[in-house]
C-alpha atoms as a PDB file:
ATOM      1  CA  UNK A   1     152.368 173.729 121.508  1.00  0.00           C
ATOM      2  CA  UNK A   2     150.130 172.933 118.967  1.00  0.00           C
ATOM      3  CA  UNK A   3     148.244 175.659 117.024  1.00  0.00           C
ATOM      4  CA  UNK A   4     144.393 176.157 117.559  1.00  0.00           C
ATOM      5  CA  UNK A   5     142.188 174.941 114.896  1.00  0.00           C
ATOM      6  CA  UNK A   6     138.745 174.659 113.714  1.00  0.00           C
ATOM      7  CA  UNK A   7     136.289 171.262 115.343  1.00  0.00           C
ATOM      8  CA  UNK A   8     136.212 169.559 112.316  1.00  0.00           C
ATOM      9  CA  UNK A   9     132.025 168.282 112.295  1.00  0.00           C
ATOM     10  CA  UNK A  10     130.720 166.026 109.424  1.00  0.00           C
ATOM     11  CA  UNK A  11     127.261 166.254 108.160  1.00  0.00           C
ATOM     12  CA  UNK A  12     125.846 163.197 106.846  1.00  0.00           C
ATOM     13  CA  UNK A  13     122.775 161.075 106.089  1.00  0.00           C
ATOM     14  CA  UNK A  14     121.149 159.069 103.359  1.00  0.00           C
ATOM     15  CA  UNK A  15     119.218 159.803 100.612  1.00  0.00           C
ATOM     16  CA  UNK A  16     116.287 162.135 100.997  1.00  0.00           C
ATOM     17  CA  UNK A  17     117.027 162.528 105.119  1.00  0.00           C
ATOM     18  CA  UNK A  18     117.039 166.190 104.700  1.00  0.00           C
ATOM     19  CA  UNK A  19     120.807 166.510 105.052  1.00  0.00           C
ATOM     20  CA  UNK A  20     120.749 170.033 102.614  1.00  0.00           C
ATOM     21  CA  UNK A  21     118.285 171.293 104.207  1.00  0.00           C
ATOM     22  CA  UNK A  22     119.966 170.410 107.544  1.00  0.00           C
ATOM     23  CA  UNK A  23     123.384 172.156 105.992  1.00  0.00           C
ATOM     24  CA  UNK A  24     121.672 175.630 104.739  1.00  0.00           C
ATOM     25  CA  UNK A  25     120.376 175.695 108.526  1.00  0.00           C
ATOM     26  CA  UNK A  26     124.197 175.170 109.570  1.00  0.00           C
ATOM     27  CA  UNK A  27     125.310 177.900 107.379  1.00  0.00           C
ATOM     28  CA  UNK A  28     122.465 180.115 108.245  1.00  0.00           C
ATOM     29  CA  UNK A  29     123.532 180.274 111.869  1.00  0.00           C
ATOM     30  CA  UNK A  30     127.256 181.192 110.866  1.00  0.00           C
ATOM     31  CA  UNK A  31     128.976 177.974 110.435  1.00  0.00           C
ATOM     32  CA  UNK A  32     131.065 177.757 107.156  1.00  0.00           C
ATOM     33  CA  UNK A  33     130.550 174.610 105.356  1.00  0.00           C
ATOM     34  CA  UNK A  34     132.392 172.532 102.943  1.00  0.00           C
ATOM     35  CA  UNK A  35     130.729 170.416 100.429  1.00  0.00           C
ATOM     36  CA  UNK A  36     132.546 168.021  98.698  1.00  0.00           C
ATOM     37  CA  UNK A  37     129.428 167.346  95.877  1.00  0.00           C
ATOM     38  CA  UNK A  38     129.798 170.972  95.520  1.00  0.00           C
ATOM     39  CA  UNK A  39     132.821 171.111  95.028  1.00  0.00           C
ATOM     40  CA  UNK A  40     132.696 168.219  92.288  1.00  0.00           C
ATOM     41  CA  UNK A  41     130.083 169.761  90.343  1.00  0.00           C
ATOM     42  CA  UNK A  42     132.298 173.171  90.468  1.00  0.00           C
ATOM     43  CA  UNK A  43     135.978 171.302  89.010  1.00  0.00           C
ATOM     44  CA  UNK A  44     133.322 169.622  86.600  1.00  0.00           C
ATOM     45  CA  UNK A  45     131.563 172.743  85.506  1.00  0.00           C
ATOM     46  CA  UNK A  46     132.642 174.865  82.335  1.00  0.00           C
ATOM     47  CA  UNK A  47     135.877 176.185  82.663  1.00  0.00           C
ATOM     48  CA  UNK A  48     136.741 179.911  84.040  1.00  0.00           C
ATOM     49  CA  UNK A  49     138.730 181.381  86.868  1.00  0.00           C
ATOM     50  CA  UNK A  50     140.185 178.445  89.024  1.00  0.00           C
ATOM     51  CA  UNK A  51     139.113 176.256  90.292  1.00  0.00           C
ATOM     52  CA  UNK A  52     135.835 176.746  88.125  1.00  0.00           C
ATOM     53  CA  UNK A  53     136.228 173.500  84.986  1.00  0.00           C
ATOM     54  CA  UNK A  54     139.466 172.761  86.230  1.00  0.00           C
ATOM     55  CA  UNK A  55     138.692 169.076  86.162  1.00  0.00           C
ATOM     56  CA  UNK A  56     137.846 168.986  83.200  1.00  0.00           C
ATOM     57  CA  UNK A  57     140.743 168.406  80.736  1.00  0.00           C
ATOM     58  CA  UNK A  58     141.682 165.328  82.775  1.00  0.00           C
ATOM     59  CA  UNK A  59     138.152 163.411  82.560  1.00  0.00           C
ATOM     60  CA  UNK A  60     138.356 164.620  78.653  1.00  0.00           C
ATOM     61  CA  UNK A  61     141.634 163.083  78.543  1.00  0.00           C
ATOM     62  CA  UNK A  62     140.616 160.053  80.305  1.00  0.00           C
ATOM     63  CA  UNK A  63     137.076 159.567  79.139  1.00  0.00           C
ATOM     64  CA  UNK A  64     136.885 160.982  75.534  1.00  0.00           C
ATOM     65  CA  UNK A  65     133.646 162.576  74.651  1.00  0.00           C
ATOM     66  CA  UNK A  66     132.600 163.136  78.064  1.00  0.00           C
ATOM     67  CA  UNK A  67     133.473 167.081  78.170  1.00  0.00           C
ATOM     68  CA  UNK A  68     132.108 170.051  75.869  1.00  0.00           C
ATOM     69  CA  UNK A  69     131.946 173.770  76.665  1.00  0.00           C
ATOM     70  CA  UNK A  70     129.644 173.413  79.388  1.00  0.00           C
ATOM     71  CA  UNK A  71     131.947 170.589  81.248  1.00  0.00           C
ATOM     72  CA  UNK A  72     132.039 167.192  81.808  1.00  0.00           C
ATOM     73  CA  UNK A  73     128.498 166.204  80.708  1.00  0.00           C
ATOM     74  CA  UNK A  74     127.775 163.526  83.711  1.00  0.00           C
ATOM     75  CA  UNK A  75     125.469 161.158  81.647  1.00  0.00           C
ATOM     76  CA  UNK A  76     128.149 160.107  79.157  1.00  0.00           C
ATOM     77  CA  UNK A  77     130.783 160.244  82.518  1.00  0.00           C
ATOM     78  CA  UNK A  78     128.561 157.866  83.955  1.00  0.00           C
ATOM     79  CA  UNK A  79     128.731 155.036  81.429  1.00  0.00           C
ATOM     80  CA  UNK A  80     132.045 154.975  81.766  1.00  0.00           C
ATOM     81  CA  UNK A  81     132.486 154.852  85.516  1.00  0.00           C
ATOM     82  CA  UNK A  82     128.560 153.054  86.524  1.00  0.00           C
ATOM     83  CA  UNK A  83     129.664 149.062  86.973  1.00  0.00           C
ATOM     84  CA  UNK A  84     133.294 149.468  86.793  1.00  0.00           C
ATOM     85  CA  UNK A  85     135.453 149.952  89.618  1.00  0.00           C
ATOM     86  CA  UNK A  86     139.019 150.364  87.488  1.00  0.00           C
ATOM     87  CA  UNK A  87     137.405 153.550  85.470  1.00  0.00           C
ATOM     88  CA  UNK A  88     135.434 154.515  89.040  1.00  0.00           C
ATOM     89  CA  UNK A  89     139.268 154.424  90.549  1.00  0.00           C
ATOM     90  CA  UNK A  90     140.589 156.242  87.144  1.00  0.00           C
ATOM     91  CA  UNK A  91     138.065 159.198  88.161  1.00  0.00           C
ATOM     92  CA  UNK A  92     138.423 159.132  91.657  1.00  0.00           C
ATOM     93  CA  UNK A  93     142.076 159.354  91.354  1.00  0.00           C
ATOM     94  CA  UNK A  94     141.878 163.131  89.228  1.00  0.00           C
ATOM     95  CA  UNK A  95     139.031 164.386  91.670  1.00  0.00           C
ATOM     96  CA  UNK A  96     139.642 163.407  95.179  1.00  0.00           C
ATOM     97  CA  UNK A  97     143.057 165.022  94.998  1.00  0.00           C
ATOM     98  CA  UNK A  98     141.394 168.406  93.718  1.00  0.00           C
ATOM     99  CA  UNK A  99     138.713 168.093  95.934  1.00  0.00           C
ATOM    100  CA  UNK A 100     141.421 168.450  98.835  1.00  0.00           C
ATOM    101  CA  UNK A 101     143.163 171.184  97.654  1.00  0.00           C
ATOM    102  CA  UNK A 102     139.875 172.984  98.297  1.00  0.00           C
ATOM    103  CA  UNK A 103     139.011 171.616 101.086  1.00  0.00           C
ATOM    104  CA  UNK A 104     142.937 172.693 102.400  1.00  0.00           C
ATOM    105  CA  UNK A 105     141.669 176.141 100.764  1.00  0.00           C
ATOM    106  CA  UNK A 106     138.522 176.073 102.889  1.00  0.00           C
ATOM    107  CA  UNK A 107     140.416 175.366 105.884  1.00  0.00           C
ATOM    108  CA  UNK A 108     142.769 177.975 105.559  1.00  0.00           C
ATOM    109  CA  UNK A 109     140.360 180.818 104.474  1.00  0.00           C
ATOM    110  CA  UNK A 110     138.288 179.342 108.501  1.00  0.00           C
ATOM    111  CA  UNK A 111     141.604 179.142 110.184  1.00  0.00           C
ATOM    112  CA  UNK A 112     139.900 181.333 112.397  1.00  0.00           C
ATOM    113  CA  UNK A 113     136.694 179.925 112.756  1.00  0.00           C
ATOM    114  CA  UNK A 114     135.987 177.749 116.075  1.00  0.00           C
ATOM    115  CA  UNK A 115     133.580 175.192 114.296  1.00  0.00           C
ATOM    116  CA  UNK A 116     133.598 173.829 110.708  1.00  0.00           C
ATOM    117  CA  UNK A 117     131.266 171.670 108.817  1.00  0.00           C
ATOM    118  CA  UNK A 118     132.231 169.380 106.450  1.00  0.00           C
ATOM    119  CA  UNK A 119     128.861 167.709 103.898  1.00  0.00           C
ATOM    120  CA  UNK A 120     129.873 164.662 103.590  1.00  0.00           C
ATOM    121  CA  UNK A 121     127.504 162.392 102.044  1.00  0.00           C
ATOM    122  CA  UNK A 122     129.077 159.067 101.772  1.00  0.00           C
ATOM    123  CA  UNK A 123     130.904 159.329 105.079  1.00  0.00           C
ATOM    124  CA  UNK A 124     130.638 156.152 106.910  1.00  0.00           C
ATOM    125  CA  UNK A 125     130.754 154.399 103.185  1.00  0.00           C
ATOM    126  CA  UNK A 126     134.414 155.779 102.363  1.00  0.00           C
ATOM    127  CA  UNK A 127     135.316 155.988 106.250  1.00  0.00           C
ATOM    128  CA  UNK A 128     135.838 159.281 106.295  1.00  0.00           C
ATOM    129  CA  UNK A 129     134.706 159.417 110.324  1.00  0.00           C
ATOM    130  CA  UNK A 130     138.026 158.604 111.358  1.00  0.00           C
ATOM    131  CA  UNK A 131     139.142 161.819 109.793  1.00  0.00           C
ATOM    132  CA  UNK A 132     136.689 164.364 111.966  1.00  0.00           C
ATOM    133  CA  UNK A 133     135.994 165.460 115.424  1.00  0.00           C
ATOM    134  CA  UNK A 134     132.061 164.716 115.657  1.00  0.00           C
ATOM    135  CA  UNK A 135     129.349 163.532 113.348  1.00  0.00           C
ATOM    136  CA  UNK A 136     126.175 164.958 112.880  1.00  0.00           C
ATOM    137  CA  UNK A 137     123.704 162.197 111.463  1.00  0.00           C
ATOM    138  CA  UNK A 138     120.265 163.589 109.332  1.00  0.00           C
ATOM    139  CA  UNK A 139     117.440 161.141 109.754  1.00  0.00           C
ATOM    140  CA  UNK A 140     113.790 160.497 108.962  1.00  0.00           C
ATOM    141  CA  UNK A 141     111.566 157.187 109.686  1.00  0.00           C
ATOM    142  CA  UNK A 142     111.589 155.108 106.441  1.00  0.00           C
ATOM    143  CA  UNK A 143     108.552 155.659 104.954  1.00  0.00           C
ATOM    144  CA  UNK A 144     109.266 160.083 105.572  1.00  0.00           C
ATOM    145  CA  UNK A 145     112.206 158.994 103.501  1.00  0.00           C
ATOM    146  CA  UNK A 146     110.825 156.818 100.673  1.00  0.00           C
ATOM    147  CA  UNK A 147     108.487 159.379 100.360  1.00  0.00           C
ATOM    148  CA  UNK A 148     110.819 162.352  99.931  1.00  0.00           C
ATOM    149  CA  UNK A 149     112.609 160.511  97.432  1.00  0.00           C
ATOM    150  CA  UNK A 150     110.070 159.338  94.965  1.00  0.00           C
ATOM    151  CA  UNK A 151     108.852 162.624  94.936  1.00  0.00           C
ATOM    152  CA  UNK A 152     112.204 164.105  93.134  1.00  0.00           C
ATOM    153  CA  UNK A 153     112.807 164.231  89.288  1.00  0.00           C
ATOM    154  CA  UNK A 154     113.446 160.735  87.515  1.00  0.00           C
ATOM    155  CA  UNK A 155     113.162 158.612  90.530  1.00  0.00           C
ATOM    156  CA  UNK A 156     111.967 154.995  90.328  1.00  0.00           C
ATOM    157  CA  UNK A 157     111.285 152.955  93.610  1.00  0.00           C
ATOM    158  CA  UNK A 158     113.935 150.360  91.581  1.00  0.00           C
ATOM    159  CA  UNK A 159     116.435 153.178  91.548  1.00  0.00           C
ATOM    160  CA  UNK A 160     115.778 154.399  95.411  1.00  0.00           C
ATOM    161  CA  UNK A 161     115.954 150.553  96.175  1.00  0.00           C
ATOM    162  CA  UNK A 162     119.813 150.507  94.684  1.00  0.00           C
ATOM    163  CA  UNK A 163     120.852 153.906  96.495  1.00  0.00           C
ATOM    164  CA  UNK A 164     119.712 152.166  99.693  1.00  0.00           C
ATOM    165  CA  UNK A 165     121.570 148.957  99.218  1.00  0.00           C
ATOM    166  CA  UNK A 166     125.159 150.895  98.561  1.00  0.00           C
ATOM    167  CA  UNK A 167     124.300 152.927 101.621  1.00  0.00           C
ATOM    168  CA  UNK A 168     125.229 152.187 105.493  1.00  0.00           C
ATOM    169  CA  UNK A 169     122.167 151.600 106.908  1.00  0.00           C
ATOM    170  CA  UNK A 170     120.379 154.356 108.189  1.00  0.00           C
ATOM    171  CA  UNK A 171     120.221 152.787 112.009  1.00  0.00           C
ATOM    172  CA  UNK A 172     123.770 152.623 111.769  1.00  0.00           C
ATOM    173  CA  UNK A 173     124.755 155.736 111.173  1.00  0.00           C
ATOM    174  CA  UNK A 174     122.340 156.710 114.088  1.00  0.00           C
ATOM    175  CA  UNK A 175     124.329 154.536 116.265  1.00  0.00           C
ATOM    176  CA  UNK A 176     127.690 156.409 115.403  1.00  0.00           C
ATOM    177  CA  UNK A 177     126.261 159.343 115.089  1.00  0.00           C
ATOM    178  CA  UNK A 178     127.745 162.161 117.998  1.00  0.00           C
ATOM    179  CA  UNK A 179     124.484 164.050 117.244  1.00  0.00           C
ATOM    180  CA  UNK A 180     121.325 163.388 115.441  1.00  0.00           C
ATOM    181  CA  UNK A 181     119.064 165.899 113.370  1.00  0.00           C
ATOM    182  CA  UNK A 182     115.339 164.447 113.530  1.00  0.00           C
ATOM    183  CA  UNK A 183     114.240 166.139 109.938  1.00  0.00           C
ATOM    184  CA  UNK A 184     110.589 164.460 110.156  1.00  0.00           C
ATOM    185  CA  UNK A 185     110.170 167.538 112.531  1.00  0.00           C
ATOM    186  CA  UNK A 186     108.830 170.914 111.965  1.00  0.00           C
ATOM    187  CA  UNK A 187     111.479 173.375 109.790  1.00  0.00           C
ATOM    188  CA  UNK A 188     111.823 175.791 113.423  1.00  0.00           C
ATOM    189  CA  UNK A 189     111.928 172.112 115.298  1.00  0.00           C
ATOM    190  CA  UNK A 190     114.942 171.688 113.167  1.00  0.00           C
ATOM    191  CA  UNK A 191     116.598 175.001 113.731  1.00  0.00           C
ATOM    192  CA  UNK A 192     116.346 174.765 117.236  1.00  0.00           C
ATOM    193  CA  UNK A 193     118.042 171.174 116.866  1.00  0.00           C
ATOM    194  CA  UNK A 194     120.893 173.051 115.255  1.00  0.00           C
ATOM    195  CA  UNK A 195     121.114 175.665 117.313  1.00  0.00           C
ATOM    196  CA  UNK A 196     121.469 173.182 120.369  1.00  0.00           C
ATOM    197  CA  UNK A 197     123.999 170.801 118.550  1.00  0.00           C
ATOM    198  CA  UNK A 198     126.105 174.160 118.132  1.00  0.00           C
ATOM    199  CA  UNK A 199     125.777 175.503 121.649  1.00  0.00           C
ATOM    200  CA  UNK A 200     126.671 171.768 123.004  1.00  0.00           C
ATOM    201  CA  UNK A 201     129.892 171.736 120.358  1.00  0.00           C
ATOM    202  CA  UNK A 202     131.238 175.573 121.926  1.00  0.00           C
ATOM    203  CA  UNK A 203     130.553 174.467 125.454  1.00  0.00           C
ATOM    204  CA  UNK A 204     132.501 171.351 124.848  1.00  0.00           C
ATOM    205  CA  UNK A 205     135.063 173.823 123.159  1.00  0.00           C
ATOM    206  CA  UNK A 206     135.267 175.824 125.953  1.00  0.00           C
END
């Protein structure tokens, strides 16, 4: 008989579609979540107990002059990597393999747990669907969304434009989506989303 585990349930959604919001919201009602990005920017950080900088040695070896005592400084990593796939591969191949050990970590440490998120930004981009139980798609009208985002820090309309055009399509994503989070809604609307997308999950469970 195979043993019980956690519903694996992927949060995703473009830029500026709420999705952290959507995922403190998650984690606020009890769900444990795992965040990849997180967990990048924590192997990339300045070394200290694992798996705090552990990355770091690695991209210094691989990319010289990209790390100091603060980590991998992701300006000069980004030159390296921004236009070329072989270095993009080079990087991918020291993180992604980190990134699931703590993601195995995560798992283990929720063995218990009956539902688990996963953040997953670029889902649909890398295919990662395949590997879950349900998606959860974050999503805003267009102009909600173009608005969010040339609001933030160092954000051009040319920039937004090229984040767009590397992303699935919003209206995709809807359409594989298991569930979808309406974020141009009221912050309670969106609890109460939430809170219905995790009662429907346990009574599916059950």
């Amino acid at each position: 008989m195979n043993e019980k585990r956690p519903l694996i349930v992927a949060l995703t959604g473009s830029i500026a579609m709420g999705k952290s919001t959507a995922a403190a919201m998650f984690q606020d009602a009890g769900i444990a979540i795992f965040d990849a990005d997180a967990a990048v920017h924590i192997l990339q950080g300045p070394k200290g107990d694992y798996p705090n900088g552990a990355a770091a040695d690695a991209i210094e070896s691989a990319f010289a002059g990209t790390c100091d005592e603060s980590g991998v400084d992701r300006q000069k990593l980004s030159q390296y990597v921004l236009g070329n796939p072989d270095n993009l591969k080079r990087l991918e191949s020291i993180l992604h393999p980190m990134v699931a050990k703590l993601r195995s970590d995560f798992m283990a440490e929720h063995k218990a747990d009956d539902i688990l998120i996963f953040d997953i930004p670029l889902l649909f981009e890398k295919g990662g669907e395949k590997n879950v139980d349900k998606v959860v798609v974050v999503s805003a009208p267009s102009e909600i969304q173009r608005e969010r985002a040339l609001s933030r820090p160092n954000m051009s309309a040319e920039k937004f434009d090229h984040i767009l055009s590397i992303q699935t399509p919003d209206a995709i994503k809807r359409e594989k989506a298991d569930y979808i989070i309406d974020s141009a809604k009221p912050l309670d609307d969106m609890r109460m989303q939430i809170k219905n997308i995790i009662k429907n999950l346990r009574q599916n469970l059950a």
